[in-house]
PDB file of N, CA and C in Angstrom:
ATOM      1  N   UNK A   1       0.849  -1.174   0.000  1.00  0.00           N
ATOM      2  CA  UNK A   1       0.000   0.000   0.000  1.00  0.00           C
ATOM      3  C   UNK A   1       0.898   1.242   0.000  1.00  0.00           C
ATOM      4  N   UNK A   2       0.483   1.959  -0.821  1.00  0.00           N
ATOM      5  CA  UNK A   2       1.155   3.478  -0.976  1.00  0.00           C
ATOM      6  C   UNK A   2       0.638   4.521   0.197  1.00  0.00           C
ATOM      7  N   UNK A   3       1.580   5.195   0.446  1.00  0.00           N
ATOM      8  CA  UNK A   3       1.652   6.445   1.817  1.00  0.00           C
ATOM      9  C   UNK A   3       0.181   7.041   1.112  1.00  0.00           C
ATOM     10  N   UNK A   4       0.120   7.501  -0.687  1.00  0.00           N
ATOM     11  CA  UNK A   4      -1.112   8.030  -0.493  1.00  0.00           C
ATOM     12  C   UNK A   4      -2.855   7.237  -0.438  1.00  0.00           C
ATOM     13  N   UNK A   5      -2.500   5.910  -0.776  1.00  0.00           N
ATOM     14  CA  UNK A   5      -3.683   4.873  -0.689  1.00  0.00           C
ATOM     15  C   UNK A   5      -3.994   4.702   0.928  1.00  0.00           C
ATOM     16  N   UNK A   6      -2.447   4.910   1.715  1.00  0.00           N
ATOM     17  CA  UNK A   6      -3.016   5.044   3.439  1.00  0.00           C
ATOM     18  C   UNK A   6      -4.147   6.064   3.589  1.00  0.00           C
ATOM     19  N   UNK A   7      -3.071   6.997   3.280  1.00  0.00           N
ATOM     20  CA  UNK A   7      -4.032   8.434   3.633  1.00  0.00           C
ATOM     21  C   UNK A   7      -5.820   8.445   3.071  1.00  0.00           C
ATOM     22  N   UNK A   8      -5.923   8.004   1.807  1.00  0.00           N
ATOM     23  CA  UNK A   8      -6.835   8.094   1.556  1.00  0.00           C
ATOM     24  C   UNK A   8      -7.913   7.004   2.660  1.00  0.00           C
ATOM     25  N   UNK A   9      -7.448   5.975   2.934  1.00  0.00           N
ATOM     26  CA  UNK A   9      -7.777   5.167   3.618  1.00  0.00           C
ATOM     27  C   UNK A   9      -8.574   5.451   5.288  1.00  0.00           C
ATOM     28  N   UNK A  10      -7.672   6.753   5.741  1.00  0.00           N
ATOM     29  CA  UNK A  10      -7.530   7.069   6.823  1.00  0.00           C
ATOM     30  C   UNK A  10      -8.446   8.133   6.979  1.00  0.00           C
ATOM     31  N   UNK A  11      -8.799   9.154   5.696  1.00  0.00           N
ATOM     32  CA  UNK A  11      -9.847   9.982   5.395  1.00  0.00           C
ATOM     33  C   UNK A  11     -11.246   9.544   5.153  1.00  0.00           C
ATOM     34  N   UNK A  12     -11.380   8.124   4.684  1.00  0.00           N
ATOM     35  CA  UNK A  12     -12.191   7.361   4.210  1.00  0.00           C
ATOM     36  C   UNK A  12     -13.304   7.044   5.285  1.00  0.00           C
ATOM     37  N   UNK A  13     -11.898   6.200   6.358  1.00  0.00           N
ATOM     38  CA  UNK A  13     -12.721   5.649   6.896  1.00  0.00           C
ATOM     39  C   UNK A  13     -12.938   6.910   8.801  1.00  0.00           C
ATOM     40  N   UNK A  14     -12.292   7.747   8.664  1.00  0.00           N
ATOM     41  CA  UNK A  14     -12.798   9.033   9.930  1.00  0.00           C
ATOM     42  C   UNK A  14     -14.088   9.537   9.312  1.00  0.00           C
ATOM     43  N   UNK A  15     -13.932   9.811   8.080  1.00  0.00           N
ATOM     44  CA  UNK A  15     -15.079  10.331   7.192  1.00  0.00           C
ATOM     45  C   UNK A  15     -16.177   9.536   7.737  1.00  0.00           C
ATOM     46  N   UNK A  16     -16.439   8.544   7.668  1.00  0.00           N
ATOM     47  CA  UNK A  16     -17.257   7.415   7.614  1.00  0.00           C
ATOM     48  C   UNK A  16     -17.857   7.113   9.258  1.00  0.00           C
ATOM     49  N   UNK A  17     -17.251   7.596  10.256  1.00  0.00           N
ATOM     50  CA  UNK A  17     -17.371   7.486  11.663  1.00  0.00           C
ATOM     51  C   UNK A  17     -17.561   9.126  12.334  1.00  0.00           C
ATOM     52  N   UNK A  18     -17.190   9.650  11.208  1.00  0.00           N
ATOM     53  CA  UNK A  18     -17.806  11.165  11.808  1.00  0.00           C
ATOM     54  C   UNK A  18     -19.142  11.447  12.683  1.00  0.00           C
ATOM     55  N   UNK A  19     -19.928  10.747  12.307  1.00  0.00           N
ATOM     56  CA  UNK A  19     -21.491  11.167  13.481  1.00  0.00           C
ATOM     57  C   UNK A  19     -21.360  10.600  14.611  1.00  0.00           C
ATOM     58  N   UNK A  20     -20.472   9.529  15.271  1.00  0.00           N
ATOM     59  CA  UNK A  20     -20.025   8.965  16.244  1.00  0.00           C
ATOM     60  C   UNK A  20     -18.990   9.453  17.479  1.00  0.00           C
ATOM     61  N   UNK A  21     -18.018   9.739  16.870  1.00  0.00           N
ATOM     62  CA  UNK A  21     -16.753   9.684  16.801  1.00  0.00           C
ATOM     63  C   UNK A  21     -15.860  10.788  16.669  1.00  0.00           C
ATOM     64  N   UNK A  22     -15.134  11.793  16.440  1.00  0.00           N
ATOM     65  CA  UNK A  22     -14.227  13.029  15.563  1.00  0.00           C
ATOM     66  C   UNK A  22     -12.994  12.639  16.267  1.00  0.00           C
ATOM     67  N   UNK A  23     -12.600  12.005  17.860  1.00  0.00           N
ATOM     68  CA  UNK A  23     -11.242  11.743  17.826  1.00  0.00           C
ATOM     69  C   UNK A  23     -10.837  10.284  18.191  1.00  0.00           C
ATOM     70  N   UNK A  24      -9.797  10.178  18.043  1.00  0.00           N
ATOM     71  CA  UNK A  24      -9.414   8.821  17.711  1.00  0.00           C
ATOM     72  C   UNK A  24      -7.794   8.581  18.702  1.00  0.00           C
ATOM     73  N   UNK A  25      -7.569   7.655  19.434  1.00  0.00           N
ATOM     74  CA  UNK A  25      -6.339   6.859  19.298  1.00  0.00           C
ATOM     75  C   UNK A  25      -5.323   6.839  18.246  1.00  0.00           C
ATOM     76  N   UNK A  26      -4.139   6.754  18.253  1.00  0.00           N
ATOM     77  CA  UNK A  26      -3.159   5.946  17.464  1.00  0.00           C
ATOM     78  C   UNK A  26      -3.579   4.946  16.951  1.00  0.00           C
ATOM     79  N   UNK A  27      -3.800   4.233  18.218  1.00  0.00           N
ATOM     80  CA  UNK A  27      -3.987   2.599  18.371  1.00  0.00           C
ATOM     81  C   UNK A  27      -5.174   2.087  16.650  1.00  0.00           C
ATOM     82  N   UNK A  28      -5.855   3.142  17.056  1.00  0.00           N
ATOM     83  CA  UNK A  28      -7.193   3.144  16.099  1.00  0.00           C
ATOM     84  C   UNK A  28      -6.642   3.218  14.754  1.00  0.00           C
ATOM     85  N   UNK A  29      -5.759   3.778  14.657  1.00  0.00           N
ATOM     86  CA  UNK A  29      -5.431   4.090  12.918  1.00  0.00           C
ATOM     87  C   UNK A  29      -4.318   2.419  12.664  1.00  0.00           C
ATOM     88  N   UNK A  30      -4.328   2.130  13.414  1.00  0.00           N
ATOM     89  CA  UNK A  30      -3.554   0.919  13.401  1.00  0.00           C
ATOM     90  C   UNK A  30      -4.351  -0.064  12.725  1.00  0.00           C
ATOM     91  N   UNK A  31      -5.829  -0.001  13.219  1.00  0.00           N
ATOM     92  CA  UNK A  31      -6.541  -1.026  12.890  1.00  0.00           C
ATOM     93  C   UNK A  31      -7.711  -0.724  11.378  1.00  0.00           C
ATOM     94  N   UNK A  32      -7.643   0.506  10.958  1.00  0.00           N
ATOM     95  CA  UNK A  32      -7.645   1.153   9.094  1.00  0.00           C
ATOM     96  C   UNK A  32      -6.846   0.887   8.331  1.00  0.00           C
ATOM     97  N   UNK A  33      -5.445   0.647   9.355  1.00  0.00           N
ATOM     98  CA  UNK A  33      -4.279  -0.122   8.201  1.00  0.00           C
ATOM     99  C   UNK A  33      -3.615  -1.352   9.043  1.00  0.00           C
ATOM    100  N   UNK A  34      -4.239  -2.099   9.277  1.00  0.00           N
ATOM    101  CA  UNK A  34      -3.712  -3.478   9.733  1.00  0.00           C
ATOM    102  C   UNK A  34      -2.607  -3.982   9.027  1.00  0.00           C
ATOM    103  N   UNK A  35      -2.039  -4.211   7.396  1.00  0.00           N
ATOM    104  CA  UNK A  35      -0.930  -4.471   6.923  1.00  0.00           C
ATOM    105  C   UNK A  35      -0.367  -3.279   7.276  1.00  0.00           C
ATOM    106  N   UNK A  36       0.102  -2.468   7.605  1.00  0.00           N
ATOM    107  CA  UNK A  36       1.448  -1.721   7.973  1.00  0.00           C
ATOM    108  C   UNK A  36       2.046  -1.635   9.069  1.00  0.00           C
ATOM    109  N   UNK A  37       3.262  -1.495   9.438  1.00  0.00           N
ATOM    110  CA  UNK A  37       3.920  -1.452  10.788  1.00  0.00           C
ATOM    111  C   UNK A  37       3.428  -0.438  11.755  1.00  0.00           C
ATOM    112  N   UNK A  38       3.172  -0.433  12.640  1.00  0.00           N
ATOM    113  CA  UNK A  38       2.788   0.865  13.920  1.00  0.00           C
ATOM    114  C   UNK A  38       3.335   1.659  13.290  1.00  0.00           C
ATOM    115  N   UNK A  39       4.773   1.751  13.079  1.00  0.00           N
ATOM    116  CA  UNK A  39       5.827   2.823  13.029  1.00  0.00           C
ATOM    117  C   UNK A  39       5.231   3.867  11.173  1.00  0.00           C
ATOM    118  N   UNK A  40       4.975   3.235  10.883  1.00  0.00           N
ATOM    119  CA  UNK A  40       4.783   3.780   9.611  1.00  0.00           C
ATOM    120  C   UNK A  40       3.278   4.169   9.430  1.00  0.00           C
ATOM    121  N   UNK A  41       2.343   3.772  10.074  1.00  0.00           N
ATOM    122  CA  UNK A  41       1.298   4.135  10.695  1.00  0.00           C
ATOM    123  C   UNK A  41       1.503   5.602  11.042  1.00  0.00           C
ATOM    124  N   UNK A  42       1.914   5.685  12.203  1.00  0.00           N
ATOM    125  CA  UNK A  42       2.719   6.878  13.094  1.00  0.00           C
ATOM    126  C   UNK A  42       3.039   7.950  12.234  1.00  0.00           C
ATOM    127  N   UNK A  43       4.078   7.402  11.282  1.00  0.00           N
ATOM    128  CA  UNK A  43       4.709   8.590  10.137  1.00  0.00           C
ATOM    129  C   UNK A  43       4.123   9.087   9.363  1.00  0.00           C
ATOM    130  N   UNK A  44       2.564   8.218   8.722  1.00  0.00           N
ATOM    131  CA  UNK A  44       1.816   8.786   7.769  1.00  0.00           C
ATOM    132  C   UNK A  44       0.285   9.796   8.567  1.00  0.00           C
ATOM    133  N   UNK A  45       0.353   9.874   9.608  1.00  0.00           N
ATOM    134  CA  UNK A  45      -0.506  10.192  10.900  1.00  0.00           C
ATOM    135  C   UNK A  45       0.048  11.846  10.789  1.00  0.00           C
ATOM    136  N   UNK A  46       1.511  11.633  11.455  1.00  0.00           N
ATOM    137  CA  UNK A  46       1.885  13.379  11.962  1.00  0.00           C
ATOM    138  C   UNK A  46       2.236  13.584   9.911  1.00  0.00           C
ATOM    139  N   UNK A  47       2.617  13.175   9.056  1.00  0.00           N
ATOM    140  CA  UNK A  47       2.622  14.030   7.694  1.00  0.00           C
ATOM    141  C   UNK A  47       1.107  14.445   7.822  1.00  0.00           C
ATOM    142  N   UNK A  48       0.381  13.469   7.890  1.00  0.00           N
ATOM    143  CA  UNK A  48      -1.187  14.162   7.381  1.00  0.00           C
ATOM    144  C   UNK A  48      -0.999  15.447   8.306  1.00  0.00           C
ATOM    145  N   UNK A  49      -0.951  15.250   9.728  1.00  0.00           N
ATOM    146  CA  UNK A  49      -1.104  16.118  10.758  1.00  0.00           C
ATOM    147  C   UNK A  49      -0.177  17.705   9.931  1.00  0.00           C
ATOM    148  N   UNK A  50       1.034  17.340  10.052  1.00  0.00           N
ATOM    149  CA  UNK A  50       1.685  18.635   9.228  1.00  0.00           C
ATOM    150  C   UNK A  50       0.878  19.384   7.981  1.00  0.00           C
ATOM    151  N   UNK A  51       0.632  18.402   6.933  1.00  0.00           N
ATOM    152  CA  UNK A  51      -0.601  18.580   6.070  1.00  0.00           C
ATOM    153  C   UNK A  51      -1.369  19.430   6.101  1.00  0.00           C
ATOM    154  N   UNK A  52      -2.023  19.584   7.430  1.00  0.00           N
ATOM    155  CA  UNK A  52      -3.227  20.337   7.516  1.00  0.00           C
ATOM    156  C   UNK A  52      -4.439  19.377   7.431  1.00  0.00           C
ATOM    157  N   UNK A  53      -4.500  18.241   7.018  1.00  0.00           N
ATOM    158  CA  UNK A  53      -5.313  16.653   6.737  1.00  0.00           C
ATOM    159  C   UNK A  53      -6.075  16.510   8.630  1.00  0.00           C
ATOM    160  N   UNK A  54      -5.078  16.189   9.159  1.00  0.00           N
ATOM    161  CA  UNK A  54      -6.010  16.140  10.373  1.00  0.00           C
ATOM    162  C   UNK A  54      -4.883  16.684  11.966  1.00  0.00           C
ATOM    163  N   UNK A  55      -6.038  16.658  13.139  1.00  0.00           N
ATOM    164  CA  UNK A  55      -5.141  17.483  14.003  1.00  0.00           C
ATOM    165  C   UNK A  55      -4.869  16.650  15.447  1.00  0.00           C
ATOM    166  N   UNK A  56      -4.119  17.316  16.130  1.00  0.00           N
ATOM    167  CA  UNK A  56      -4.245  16.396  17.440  1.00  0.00           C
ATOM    168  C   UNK A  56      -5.298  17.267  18.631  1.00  0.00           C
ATOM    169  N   UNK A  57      -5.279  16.710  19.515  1.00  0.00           N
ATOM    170  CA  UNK A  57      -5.941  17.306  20.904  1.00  0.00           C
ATOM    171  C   UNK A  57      -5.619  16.909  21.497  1.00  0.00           C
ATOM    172  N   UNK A  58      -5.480  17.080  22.713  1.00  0.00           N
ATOM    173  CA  UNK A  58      -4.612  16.830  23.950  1.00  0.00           C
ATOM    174  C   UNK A  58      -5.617  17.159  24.779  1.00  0.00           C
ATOM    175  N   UNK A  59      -5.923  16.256  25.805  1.00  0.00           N
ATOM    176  CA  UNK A  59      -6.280  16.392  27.135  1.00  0.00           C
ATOM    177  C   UNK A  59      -5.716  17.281  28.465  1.00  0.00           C
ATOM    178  N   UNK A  60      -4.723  16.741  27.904  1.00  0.00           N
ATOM    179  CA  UNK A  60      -3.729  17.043  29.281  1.00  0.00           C
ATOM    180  C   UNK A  60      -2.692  15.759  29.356  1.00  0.00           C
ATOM    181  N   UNK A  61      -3.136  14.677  29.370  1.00  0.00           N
ATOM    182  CA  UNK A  61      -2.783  13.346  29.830  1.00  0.00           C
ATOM    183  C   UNK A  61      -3.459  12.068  28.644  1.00  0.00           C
ATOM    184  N   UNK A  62      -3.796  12.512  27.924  1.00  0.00           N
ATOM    185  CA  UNK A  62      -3.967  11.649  26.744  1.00  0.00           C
ATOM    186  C   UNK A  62      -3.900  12.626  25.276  1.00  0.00           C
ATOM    187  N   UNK A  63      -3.491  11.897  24.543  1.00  0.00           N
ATOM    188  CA  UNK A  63      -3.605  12.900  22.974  1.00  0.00           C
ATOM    189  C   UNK A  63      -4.313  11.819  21.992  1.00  0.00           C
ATOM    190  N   UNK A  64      -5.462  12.912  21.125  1.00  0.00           N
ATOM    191  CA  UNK A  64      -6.560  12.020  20.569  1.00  0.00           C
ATOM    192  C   UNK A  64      -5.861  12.454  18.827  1.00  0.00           C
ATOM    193  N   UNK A  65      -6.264  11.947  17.987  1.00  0.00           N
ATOM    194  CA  UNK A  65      -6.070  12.722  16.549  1.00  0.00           C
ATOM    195  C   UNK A  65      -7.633  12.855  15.654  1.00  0.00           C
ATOM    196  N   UNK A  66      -7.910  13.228  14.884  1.00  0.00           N
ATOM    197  CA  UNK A  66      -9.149  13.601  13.975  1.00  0.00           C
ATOM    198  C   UNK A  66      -9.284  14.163  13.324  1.00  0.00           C
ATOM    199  N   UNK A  67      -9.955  14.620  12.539  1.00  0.00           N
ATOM    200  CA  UNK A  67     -10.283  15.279  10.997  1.00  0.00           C
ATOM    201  C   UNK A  67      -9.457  16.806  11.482  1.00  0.00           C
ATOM    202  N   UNK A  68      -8.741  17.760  10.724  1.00  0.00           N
ATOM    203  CA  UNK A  68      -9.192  18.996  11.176  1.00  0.00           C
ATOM    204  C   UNK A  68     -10.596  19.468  10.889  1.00  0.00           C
ATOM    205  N   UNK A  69     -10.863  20.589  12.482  1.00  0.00           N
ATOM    206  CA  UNK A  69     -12.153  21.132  12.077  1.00  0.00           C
ATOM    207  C   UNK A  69     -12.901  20.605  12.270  1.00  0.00           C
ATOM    208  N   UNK A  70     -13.388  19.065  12.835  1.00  0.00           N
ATOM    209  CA  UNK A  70     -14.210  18.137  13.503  1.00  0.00           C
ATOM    210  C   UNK A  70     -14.277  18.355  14.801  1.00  0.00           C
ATOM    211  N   UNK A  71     -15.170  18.158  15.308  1.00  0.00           N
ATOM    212  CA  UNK A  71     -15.030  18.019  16.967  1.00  0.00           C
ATOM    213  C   UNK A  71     -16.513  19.120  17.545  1.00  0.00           C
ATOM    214  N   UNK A  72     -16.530  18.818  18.583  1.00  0.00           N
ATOM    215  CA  UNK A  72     -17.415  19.234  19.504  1.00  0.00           C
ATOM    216  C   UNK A  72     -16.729  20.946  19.578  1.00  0.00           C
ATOM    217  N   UNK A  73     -15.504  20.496  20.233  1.00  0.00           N
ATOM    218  CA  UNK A  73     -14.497  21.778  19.977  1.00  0.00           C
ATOM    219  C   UNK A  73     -14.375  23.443  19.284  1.00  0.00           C
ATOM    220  N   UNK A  74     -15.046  22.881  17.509  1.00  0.00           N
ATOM    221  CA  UNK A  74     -14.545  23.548  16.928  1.00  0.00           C
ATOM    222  C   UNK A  74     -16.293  23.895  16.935  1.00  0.00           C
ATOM    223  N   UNK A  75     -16.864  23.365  16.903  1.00  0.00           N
ATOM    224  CA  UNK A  75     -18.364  23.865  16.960  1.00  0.00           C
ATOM    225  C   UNK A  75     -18.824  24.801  18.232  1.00  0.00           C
ATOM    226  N   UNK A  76     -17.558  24.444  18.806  1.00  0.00           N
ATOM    227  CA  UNK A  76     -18.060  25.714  20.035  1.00  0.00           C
ATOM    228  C   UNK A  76     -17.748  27.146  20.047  1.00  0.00           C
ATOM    229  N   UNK A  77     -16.411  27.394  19.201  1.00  0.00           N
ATOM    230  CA  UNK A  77     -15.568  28.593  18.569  1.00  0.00           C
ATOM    231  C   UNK A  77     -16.560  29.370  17.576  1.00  0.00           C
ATOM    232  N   UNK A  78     -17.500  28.296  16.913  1.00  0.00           N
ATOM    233  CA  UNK A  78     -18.245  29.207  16.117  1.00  0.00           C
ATOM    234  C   UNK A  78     -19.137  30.083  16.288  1.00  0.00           C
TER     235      UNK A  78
END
């Protein structure tokens, strides 16, 4: 699988869990791309993230990732 068939993969399927869902685990993107290593998982995660593709959030004590512009969050700014 190609870095951009991940990505698309990874847009596909957040897209697809959006009315549920907007942040996510690591762990979680692990299991959208089950053939790839964690590690490369990871690398195609923070490019999207750099991207502008999707963002992190932080708790404090946990960090979630998700669409940019998704979230409970960003609906509250508006």
């Amino acid at each position: 699988m190609t870095d951009e068939e991940a990505k698309k993969a990874i847009l596909d399927s957040l897209g697809e869990k959006s009315g549920a869902k907007t942040k996510f685990y690591l762990k979680d993107f692990y299991k959208i791309l089950p053939d790839m290593k964690p590690r490369d998982v990871k690398n195609i995660v923070n490019r999207m993230v750099g991207e502008g593709l999707l963002e992190y959030w932080s708790s404090g004590s946990t960090t979630l990732i998700g669409l940019k512009g998704a979230g409970k969050q960003h609906k509250e700014e508006d």
